[in-house]
N, C-alpha and C. Protein backbone atom coordinates (compact mmCIF):
# COMPACT_ATOMS: atom_id res chain seq x y z
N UNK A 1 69.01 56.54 128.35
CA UNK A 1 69.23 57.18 127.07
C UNK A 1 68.57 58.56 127.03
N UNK A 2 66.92 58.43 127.62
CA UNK A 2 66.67 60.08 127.44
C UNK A 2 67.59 60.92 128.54
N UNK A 3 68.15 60.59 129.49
CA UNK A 3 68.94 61.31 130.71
C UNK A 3 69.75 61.96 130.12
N UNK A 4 70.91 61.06 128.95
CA UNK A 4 72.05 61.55 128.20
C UNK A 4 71.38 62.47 127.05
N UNK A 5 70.42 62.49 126.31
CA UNK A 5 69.84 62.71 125.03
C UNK A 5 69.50 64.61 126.14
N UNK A 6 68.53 64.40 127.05
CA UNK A 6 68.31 65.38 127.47
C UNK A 6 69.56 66.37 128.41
N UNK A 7 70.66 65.84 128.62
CA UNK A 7 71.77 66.47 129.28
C UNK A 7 72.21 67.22 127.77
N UNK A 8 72.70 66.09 126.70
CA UNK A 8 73.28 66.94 125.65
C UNK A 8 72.67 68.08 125.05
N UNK A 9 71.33 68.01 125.07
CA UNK A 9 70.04 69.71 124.98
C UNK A 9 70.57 70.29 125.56
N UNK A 10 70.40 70.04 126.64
CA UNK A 10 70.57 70.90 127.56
C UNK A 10 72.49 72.17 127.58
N UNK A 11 72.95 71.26 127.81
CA UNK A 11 74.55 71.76 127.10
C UNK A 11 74.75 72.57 126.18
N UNK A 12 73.83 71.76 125.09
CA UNK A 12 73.87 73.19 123.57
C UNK A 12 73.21 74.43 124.02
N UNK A 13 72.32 74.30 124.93
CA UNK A 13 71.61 75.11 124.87
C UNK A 13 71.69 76.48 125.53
N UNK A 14 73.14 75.72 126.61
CA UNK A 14 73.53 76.81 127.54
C UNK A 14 74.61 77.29 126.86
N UNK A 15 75.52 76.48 126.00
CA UNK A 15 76.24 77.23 125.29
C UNK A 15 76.29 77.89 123.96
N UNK A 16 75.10 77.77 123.38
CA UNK A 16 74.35 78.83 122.45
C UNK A 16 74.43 80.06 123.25
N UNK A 17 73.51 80.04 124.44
CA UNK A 17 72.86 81.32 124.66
C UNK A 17 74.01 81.49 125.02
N UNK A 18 75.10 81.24 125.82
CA UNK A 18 76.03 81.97 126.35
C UNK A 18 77.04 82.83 125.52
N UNK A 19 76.61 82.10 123.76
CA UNK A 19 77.63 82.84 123.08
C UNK A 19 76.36 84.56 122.31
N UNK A 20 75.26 84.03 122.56
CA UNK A 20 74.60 85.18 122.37
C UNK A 20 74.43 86.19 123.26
N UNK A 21 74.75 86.20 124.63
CA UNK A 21 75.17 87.42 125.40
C UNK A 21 76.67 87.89 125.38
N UNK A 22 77.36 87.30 124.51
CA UNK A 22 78.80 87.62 124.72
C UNK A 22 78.33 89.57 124.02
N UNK A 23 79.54 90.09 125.60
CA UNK A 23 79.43 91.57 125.40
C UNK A 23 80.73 92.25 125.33
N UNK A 24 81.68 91.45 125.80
CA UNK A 24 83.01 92.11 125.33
C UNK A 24 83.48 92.65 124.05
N UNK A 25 83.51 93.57 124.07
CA UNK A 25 83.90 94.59 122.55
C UNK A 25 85.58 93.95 122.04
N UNK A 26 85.64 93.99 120.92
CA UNK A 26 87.23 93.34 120.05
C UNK A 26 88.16 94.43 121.11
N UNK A 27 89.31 93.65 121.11
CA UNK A 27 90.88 94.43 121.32
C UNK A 27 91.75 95.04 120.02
N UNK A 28 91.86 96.20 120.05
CA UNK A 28 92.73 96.66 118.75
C UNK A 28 93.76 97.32 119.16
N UNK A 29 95.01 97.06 119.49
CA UNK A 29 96.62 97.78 119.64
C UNK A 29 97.05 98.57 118.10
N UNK A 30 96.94 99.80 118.53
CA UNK A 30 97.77 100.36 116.68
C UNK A 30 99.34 99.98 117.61
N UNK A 31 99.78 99.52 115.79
CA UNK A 31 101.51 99.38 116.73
C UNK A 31 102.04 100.67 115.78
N UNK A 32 101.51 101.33 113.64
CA UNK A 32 102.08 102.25 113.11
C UNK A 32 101.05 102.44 113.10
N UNK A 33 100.97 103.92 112.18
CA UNK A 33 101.28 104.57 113.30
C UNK A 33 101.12 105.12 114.47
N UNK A 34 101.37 105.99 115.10
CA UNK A 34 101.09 106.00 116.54
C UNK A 34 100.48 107.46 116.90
N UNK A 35 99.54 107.70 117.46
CA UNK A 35 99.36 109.10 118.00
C UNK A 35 100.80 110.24 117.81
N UNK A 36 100.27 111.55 117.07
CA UNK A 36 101.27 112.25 116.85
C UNK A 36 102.09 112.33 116.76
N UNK A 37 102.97 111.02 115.86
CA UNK A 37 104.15 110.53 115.04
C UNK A 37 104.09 111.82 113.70
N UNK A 38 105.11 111.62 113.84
CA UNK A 38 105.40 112.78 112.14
C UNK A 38 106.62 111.64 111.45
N UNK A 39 106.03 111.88 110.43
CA UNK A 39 106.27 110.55 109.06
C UNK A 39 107.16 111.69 108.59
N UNK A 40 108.52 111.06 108.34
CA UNK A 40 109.46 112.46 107.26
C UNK A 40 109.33 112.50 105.99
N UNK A 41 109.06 113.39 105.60
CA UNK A 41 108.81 113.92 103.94
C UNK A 41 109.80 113.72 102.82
N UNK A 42 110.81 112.61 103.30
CA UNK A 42 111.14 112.00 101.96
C UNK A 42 110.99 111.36 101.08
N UNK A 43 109.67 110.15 101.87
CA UNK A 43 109.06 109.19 100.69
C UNK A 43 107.79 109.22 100.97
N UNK A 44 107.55 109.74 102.14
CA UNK A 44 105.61 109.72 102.67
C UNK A 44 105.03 108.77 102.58
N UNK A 45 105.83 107.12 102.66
CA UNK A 45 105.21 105.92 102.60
C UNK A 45 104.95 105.87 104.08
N UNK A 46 103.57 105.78 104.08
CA UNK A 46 102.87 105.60 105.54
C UNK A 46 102.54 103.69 106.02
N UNK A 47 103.03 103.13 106.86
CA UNK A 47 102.67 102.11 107.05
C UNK A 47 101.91 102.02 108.03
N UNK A 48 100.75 101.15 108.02
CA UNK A 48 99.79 101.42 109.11
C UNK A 48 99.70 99.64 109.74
N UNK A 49 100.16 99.33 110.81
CA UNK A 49 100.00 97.97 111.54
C UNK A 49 99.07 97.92 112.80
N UNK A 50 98.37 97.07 112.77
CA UNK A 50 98.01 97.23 114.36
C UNK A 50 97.09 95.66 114.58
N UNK A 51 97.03 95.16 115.74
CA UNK A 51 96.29 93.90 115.96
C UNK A 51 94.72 93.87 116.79
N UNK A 52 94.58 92.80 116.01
CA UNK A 52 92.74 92.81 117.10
C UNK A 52 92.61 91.42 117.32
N UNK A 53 91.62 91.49 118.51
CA UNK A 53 91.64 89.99 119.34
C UNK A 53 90.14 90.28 119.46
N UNK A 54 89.84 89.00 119.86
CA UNK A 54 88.34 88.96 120.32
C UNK A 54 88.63 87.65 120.99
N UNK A 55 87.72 87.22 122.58
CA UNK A 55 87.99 86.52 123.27
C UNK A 55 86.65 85.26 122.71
N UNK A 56 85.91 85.82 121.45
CA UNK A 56 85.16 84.71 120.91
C UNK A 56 85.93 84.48 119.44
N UNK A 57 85.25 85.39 118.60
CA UNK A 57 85.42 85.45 117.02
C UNK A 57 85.41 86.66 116.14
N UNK A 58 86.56 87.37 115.72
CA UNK A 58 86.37 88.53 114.85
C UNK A 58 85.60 88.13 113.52
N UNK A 59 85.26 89.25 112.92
CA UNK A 59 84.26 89.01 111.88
C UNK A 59 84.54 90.00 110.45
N UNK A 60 84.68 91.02 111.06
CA UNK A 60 85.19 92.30 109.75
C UNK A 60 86.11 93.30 110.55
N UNK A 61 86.75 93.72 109.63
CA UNK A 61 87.81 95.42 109.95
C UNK A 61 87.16 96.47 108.67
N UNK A 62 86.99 97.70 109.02
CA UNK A 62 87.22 98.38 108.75
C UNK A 62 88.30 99.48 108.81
N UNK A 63 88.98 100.34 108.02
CA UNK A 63 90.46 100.82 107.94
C UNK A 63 90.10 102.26 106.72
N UNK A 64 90.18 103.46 107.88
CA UNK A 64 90.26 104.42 106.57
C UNK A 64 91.23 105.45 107.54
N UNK A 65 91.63 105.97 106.39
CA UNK A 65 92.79 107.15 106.66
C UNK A 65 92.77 108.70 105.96
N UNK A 66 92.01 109.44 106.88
CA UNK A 66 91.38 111.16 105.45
C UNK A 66 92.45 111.76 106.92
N UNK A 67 92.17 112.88 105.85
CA UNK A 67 92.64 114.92 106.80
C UNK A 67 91.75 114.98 107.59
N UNK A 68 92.11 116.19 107.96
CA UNK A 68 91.11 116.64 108.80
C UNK A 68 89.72 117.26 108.26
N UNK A 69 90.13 117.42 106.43
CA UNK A 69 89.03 117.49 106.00
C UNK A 69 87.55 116.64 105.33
N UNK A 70 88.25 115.56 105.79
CA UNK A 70 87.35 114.29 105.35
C UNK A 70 87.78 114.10 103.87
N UNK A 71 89.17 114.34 103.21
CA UNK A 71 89.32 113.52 102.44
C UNK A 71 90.12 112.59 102.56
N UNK A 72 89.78 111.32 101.64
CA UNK A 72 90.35 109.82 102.25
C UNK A 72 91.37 109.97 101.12
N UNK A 73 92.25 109.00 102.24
CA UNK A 73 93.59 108.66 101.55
C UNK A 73 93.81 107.47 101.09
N UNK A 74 93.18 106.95 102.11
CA UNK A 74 93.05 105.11 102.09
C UNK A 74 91.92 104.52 102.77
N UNK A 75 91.57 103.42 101.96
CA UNK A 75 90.53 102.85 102.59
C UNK A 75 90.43 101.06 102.28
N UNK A 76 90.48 100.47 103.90
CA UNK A 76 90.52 98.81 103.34
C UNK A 76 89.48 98.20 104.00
N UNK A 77 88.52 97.11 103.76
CA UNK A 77 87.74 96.28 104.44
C UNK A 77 88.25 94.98 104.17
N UNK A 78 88.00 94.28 105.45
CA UNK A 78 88.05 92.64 105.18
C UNK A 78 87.82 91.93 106.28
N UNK A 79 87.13 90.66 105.79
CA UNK A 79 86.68 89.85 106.20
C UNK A 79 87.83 89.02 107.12
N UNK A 80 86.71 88.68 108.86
CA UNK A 80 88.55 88.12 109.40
C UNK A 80 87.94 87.36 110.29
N UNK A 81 88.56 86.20 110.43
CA UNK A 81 88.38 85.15 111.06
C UNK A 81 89.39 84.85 112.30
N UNK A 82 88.91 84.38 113.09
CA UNK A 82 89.65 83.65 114.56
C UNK A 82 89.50 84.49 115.69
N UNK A 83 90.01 84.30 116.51
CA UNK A 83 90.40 85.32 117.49
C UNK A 83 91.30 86.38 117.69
N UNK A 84 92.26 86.34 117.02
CA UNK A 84 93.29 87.59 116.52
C UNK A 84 93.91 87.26 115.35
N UNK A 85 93.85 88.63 114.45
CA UNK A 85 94.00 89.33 113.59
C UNK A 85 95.35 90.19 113.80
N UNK A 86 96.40 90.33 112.51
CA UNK A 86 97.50 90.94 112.72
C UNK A 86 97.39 91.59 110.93
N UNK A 87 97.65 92.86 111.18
CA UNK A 87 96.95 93.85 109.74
C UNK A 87 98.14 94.76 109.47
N UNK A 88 98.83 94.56 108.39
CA UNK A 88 100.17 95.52 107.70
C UNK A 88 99.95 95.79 106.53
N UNK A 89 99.84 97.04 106.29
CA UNK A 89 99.92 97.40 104.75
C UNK A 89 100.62 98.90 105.00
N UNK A 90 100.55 99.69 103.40
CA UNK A 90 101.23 100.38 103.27
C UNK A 90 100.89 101.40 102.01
N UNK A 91 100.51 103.05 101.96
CA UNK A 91 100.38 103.84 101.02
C UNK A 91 101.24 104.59 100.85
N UNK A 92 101.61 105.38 99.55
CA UNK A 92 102.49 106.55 99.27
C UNK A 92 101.57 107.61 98.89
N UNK A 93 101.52 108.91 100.09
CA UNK A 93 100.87 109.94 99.75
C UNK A 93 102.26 110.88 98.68
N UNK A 94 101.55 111.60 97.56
CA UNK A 94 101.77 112.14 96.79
C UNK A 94 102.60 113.42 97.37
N UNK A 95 103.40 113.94 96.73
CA UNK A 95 104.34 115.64 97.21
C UNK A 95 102.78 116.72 97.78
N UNK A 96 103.46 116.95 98.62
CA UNK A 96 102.83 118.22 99.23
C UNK A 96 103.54 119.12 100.06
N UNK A 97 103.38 120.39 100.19
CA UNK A 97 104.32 121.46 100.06
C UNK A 97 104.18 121.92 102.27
N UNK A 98 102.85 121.43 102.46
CA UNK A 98 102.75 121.67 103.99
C UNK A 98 102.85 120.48 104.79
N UNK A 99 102.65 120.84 106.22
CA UNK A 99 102.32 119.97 107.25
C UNK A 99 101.17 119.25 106.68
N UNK A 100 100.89 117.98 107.10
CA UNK A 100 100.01 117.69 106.52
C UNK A 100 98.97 116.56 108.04
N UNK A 101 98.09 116.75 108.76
CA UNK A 101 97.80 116.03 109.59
C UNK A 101 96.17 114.99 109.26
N UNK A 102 96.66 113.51 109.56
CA UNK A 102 95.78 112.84 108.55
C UNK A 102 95.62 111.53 110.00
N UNK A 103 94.02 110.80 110.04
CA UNK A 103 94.11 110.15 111.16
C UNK A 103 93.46 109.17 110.76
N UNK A 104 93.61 107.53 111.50
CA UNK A 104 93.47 106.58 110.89
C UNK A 104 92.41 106.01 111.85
N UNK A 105 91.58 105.57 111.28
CA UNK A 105 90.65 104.88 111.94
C UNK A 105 89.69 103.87 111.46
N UNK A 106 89.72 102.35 113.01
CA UNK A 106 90.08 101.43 112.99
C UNK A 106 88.65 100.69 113.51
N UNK A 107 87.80 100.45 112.80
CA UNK A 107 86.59 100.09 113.39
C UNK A 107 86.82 98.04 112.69
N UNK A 108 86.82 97.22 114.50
CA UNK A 108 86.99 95.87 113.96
C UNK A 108 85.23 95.56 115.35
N UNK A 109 84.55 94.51 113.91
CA UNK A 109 83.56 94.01 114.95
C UNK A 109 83.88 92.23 115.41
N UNK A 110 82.82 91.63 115.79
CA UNK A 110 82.58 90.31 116.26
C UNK A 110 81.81 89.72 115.72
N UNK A 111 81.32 88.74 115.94
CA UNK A 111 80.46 87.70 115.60
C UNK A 111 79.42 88.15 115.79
N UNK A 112 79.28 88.99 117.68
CA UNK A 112 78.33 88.88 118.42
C UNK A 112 77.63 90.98 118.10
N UNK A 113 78.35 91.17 116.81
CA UNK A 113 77.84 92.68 116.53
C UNK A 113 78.59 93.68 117.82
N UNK A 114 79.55 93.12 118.52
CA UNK A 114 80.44 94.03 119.44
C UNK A 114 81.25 94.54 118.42
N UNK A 115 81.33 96.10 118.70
CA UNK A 115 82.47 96.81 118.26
C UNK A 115 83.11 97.63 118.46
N UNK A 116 84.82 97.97 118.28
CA UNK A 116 85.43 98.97 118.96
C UNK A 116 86.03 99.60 117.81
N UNK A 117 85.58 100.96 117.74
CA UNK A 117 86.99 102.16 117.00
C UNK A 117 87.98 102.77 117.77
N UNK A 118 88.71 102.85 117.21
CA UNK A 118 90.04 103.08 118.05
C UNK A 118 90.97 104.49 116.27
N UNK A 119 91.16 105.59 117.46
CA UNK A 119 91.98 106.27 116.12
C UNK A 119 93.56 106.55 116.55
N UNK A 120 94.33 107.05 115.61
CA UNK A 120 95.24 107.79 115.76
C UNK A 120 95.58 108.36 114.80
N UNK A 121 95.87 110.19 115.13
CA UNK A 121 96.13 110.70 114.16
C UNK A 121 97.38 111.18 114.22
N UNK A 122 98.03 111.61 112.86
CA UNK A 122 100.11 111.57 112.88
C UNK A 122 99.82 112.56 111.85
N UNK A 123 100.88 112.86 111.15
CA UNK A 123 101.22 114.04 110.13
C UNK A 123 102.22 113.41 109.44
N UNK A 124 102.20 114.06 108.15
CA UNK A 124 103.34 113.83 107.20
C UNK A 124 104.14 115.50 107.06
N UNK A 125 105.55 115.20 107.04
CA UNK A 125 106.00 116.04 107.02
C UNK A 125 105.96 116.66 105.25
N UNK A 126 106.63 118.10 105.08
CA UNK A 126 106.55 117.98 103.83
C UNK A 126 107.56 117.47 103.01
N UNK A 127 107.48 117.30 101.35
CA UNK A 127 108.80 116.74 100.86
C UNK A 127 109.13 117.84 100.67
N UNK A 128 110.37 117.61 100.27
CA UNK A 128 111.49 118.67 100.09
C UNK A 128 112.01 118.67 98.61
């Protein structure tokens, strides 16, 4: 009985620590939009999709979208569970008369405080 009692310690114990060195940073694919896509200026509804994996446990996303002057357009947080995460939403930027270049960025962590940002920035064309 202590042989089994002390094997099952032992087990937790290696697979505790093993989940406390986990060092692999999350996976994030943007699928919208995409590096230097231009959005056409008829409705300027921007949809932004993209997925994250973690080979343990995701934990949070962060999601913001400014200019180049640091003003935000959009901004989402949330709480996320499992191993992959699949994220679609969608804003309508307001009439504007220029080019307009605006970049999205995608900070998702882990359980284990690993984390990866990942950007891409696109443009809206103007409306007409």
């Amino acid at each position: 009985m202590k042989i089994v009692l002390f094997c099952f310690f032992g087990l937790f114990i290696f697979i505790r620590c093993g989940k406390l060195s986990d060092k692999v940073k999350p996976m994030i694919t943007i699928i919208s939009p995409h590096t230097k896509d231009t959005i056409p200026g008829v409705d300027n509804e921007v949809t932004m999709q993209f997925t994250a994996s973690d080979n343990d446990a995701l934990t949070s996303l962060i999601l913001e979208i400014s200019d180049i002057n640091g003003i935000n357009y959009f901004a989402d947080t949330k709480q996320i569970f499992g191993t992959s995460y699949t994220y679609k939403n969608s804003f309508i930027v307001s009439k504007h008369s220029k080019m307009k270049e605006l970049i999205m960025t995608v900070h998702v962590l882990d359980e284990n405080k690993n984390e990866t940002v990942v950007t891409s920035d696109f443009y809206l064309a103007p409306k007409l």
